[in-house]
PDB file of N, CA and C in Angstrom:
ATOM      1  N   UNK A   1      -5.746  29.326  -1.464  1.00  0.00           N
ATOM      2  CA  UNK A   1      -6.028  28.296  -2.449  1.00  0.00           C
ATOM      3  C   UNK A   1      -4.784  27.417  -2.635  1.00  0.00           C
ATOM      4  N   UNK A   2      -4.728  26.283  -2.828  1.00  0.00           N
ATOM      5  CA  UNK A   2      -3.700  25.481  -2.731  1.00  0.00           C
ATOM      6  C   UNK A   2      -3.572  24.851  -4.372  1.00  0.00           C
ATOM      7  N   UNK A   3      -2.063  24.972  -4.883  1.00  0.00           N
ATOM      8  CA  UNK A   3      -1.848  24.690  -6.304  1.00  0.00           C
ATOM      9  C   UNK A   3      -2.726  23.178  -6.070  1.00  0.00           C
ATOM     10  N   UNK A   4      -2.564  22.456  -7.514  1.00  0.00           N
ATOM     11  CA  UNK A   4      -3.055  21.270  -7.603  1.00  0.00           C
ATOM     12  C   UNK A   4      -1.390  20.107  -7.162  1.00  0.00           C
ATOM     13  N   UNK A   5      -1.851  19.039  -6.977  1.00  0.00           N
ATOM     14  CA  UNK A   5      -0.486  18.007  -6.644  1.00  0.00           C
ATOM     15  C   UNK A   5      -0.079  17.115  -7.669  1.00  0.00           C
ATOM     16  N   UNK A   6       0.237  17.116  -8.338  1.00  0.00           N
ATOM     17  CA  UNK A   6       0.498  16.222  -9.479  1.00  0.00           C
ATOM     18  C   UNK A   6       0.427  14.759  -9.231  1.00  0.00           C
ATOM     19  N   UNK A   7       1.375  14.240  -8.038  1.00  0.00           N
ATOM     20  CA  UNK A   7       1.440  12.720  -7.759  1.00  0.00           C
ATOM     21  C   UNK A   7      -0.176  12.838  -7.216  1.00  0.00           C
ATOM     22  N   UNK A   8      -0.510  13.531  -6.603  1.00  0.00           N
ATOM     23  CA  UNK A   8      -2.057  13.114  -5.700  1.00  0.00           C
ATOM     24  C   UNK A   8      -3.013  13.306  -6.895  1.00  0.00           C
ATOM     25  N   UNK A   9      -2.842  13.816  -8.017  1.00  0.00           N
ATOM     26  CA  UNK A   9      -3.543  13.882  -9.412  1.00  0.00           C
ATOM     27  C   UNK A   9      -3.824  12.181  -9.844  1.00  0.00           C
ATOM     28  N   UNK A  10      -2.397  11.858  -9.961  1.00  0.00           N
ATOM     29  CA  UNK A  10      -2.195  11.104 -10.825  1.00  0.00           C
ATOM     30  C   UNK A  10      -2.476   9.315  -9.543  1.00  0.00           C
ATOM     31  N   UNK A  11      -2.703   9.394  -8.510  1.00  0.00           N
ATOM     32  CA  UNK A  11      -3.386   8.765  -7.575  1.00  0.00           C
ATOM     33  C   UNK A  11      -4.630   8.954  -7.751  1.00  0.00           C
ATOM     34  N   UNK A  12      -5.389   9.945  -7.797  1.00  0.00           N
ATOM     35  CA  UNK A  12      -6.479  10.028  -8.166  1.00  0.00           C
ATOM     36  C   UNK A  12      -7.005   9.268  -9.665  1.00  0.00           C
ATOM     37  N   UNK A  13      -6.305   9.489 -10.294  1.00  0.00           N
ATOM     38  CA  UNK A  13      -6.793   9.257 -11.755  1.00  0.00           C
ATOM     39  C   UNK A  13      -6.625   7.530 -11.531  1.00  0.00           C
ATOM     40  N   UNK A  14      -5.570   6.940 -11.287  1.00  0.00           N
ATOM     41  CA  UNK A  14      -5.430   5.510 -11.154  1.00  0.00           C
ATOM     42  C   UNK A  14      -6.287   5.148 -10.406  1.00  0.00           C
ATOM     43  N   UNK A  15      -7.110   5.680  -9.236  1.00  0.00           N
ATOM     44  CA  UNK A  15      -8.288   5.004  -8.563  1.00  0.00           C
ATOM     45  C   UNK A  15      -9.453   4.925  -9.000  1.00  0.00           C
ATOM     46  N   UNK A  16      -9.233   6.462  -9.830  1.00  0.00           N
ATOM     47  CA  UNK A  16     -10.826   5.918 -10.802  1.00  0.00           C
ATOM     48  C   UNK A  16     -10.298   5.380 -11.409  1.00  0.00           C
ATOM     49  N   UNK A  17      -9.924   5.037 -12.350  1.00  0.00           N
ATOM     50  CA  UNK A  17      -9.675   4.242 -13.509  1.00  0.00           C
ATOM     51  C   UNK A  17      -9.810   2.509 -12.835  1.00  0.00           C
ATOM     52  N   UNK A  18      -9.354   2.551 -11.981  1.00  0.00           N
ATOM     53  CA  UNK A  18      -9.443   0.788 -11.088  1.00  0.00           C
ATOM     54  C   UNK A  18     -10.866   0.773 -10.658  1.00  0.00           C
ATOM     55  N   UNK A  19     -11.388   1.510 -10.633  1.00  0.00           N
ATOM     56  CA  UNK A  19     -12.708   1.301  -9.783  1.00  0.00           C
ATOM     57  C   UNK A  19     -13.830   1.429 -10.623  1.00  0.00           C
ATOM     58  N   UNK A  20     -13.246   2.248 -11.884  1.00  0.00           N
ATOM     59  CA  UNK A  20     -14.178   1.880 -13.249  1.00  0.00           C
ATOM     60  C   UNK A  20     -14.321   0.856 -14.139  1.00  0.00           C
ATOM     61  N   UNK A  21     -13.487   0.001 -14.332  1.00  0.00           N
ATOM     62  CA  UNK A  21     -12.843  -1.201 -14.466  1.00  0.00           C
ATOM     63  C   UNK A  21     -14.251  -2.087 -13.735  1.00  0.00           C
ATOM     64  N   UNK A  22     -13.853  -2.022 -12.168  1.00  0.00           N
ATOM     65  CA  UNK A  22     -15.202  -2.975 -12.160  1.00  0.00           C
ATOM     66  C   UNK A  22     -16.328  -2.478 -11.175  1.00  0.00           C
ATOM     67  N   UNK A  23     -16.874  -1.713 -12.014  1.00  0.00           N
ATOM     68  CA  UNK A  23     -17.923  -0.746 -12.407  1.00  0.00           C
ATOM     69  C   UNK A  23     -18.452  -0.459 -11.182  1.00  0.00           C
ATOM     70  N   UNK A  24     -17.386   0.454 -10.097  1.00  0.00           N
ATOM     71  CA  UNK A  24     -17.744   1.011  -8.463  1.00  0.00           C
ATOM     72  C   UNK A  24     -18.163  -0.068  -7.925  1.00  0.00           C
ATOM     73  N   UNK A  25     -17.660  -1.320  -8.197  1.00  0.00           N
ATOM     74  CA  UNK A  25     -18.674  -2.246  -6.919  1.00  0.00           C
ATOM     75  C   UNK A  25     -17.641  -2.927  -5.946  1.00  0.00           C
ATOM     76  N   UNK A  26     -17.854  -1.815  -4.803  1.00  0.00           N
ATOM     77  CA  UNK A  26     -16.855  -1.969  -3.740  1.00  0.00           C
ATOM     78  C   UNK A  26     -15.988  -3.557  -3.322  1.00  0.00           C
ATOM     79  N   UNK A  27     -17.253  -4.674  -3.310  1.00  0.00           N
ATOM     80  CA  UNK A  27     -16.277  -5.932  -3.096  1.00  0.00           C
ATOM     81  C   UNK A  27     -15.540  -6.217  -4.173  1.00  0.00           C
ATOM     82  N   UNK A  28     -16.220  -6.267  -5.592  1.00  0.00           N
ATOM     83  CA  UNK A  28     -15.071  -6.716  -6.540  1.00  0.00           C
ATOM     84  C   UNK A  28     -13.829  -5.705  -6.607  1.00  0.00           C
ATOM     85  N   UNK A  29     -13.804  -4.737  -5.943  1.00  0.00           N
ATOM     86  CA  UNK A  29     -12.490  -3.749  -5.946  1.00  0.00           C
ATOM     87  C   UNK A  29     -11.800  -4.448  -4.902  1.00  0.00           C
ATOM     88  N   UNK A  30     -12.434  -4.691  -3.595  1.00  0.00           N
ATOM     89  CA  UNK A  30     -11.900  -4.991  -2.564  1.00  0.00           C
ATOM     90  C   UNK A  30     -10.669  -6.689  -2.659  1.00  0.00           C
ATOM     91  N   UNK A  31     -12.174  -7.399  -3.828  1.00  0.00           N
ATOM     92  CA  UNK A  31     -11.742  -8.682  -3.998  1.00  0.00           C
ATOM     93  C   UNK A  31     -10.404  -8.816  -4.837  1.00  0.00           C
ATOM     94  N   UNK A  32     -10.030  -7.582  -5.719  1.00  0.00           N
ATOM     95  CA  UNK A  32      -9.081  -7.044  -6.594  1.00  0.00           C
ATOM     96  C   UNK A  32      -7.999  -6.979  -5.834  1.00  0.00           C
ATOM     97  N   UNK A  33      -8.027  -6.001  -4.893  1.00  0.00           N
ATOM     98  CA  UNK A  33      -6.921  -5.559  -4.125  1.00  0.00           C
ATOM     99  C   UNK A  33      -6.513  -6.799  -3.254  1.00  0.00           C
ATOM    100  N   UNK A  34      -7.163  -7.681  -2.874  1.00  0.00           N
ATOM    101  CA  UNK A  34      -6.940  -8.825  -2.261  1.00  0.00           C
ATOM    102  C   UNK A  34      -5.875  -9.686  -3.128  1.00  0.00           C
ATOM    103  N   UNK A  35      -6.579 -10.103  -3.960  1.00  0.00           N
ATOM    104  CA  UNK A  35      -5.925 -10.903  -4.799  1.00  0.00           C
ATOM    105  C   UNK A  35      -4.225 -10.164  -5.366  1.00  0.00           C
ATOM    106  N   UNK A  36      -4.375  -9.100  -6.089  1.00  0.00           N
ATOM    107  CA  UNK A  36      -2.896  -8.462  -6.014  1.00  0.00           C
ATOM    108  C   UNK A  36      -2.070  -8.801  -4.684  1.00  0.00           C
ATOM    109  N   UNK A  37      -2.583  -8.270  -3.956  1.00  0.00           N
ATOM    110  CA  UNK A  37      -1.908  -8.481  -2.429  1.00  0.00           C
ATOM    111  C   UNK A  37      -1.426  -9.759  -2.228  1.00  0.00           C
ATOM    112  N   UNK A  38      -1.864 -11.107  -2.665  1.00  0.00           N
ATOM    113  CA  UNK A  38      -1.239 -12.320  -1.972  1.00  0.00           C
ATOM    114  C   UNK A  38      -0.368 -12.343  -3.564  1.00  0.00           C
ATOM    115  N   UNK A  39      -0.864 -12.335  -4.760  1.00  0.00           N
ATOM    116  CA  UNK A  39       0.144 -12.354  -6.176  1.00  0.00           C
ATOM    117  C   UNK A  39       1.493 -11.839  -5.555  1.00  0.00           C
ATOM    118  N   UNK A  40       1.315 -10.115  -4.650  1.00  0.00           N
ATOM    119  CA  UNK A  40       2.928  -9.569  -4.515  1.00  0.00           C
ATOM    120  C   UNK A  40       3.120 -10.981  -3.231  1.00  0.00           C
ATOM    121  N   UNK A  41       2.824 -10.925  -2.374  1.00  0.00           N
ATOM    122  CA  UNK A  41       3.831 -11.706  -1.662  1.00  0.00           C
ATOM    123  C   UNK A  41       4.275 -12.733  -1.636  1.00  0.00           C
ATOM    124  N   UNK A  42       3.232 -13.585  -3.072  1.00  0.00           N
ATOM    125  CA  UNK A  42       3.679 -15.101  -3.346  1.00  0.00           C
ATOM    126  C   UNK A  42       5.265 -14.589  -4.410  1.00  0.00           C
ATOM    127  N   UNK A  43       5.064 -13.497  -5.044  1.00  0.00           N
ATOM    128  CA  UNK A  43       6.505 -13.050  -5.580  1.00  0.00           C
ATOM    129  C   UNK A  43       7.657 -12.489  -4.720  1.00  0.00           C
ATOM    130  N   UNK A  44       7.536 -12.097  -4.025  1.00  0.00           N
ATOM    131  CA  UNK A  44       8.191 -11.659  -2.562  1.00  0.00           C
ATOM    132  C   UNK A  44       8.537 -12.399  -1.517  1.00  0.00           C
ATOM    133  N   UNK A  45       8.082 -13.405  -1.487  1.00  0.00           N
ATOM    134  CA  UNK A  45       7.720 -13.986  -0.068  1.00  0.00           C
ATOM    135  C   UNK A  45       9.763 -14.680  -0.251  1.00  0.00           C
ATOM    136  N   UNK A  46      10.446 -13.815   1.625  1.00  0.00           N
ATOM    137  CA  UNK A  46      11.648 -14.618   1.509  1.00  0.00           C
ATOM    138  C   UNK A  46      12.761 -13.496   0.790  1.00  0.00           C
ATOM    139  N   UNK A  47      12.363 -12.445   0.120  1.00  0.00           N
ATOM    140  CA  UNK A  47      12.965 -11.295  -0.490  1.00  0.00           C
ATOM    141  C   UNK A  47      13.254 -10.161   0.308  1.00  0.00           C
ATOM    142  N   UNK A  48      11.824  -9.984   1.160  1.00  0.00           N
ATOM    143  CA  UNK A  48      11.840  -8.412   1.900  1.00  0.00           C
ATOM    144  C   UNK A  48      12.625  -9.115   3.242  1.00  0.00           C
ATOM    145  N   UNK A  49      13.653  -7.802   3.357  1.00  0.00           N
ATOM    146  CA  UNK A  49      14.196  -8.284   4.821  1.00  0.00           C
ATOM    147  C   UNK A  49      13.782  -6.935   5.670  1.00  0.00           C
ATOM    148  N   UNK A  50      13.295  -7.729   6.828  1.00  0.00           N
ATOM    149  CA  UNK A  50      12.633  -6.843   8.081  1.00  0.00           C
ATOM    150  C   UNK A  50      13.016  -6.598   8.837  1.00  0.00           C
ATOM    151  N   UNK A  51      13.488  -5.144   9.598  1.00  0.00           N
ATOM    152  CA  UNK A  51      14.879  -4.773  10.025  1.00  0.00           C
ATOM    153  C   UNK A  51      13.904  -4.804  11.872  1.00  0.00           C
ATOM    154  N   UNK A  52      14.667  -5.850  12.942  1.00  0.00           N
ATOM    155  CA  UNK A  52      14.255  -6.036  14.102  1.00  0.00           C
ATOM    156  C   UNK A  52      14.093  -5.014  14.373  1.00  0.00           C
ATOM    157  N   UNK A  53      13.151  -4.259  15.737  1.00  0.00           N
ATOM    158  CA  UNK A  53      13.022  -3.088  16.403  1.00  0.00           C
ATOM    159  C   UNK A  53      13.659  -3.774  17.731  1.00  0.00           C
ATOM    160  N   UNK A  54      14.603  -2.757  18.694  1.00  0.00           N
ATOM    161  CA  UNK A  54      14.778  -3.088  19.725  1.00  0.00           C
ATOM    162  C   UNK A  54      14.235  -2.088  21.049  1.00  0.00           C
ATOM    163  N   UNK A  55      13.971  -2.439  22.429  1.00  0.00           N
ATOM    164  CA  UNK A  55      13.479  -1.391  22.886  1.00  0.00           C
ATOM    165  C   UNK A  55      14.538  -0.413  23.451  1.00  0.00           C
ATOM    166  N   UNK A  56      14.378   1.076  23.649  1.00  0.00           N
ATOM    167  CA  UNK A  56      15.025   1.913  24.299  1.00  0.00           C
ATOM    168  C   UNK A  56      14.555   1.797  25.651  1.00  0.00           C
ATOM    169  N   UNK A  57      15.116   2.602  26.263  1.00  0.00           N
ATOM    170  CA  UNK A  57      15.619   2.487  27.920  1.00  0.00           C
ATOM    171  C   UNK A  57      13.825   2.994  28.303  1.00  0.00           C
ATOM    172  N   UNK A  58      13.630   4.438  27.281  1.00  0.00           N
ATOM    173  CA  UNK A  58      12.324   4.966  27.507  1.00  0.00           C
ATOM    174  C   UNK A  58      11.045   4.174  27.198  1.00  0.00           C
ATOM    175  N   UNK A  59      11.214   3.229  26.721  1.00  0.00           N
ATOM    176  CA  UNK A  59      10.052   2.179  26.265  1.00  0.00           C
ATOM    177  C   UNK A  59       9.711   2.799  24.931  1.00  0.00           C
ATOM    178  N   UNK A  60      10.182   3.474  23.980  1.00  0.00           N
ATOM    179  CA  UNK A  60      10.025   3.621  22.889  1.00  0.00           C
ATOM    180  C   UNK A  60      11.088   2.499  21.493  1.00  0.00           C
ATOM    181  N   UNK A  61      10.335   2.002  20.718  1.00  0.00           N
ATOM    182  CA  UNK A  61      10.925   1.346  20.045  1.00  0.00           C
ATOM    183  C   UNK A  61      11.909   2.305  19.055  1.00  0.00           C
ATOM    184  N   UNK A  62      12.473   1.111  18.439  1.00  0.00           N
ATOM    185  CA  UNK A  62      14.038   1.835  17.156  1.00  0.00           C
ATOM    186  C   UNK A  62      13.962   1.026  16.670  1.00  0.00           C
ATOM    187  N   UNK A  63      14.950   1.030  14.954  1.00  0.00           N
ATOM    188  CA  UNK A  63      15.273   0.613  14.337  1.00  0.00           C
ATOM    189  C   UNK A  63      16.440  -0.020  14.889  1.00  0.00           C
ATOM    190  N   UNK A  64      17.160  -1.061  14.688  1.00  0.00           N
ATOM    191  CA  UNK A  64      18.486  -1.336  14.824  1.00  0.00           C
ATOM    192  C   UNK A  64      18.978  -1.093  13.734  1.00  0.00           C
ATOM    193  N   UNK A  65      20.461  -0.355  13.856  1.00  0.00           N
ATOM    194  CA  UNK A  65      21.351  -0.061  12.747  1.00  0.00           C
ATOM    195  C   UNK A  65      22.246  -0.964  12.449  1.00  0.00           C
TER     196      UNK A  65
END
């Protein structure tokens, strides 16, 4: 039996609670999460810096340090 997870509790509880809000109906959740999504990056946009990948010899990508 596996204890309970507290953060995966408390993920849980914030998804219902968002999805009760507007009352399980998958597009207006979807249309929700949309809209947040361009709000963060019109606040972001020019802030996050994106660290290049370069390739290794093996064809596996890296981070550059």
């Amino acid at each position: 039996m596996m204890l309970p997870d507290e953060i995966l509790e408390e993920i849980y509880k914030i998804r219902e609670e968002h999805a009760k809000a507007f009352n399980y109906d998958v597009k207006l959740i979807l249309a929700d999460c949309l809209d947040r999504q361009k709000q963060f990056e019109k606040e972001w946009k020019g802030k996050i810096i994106k660290t290049p990948l370069k390739k290794r010899k093996e064809g596996v990508l890296e981070e550059r340090v």
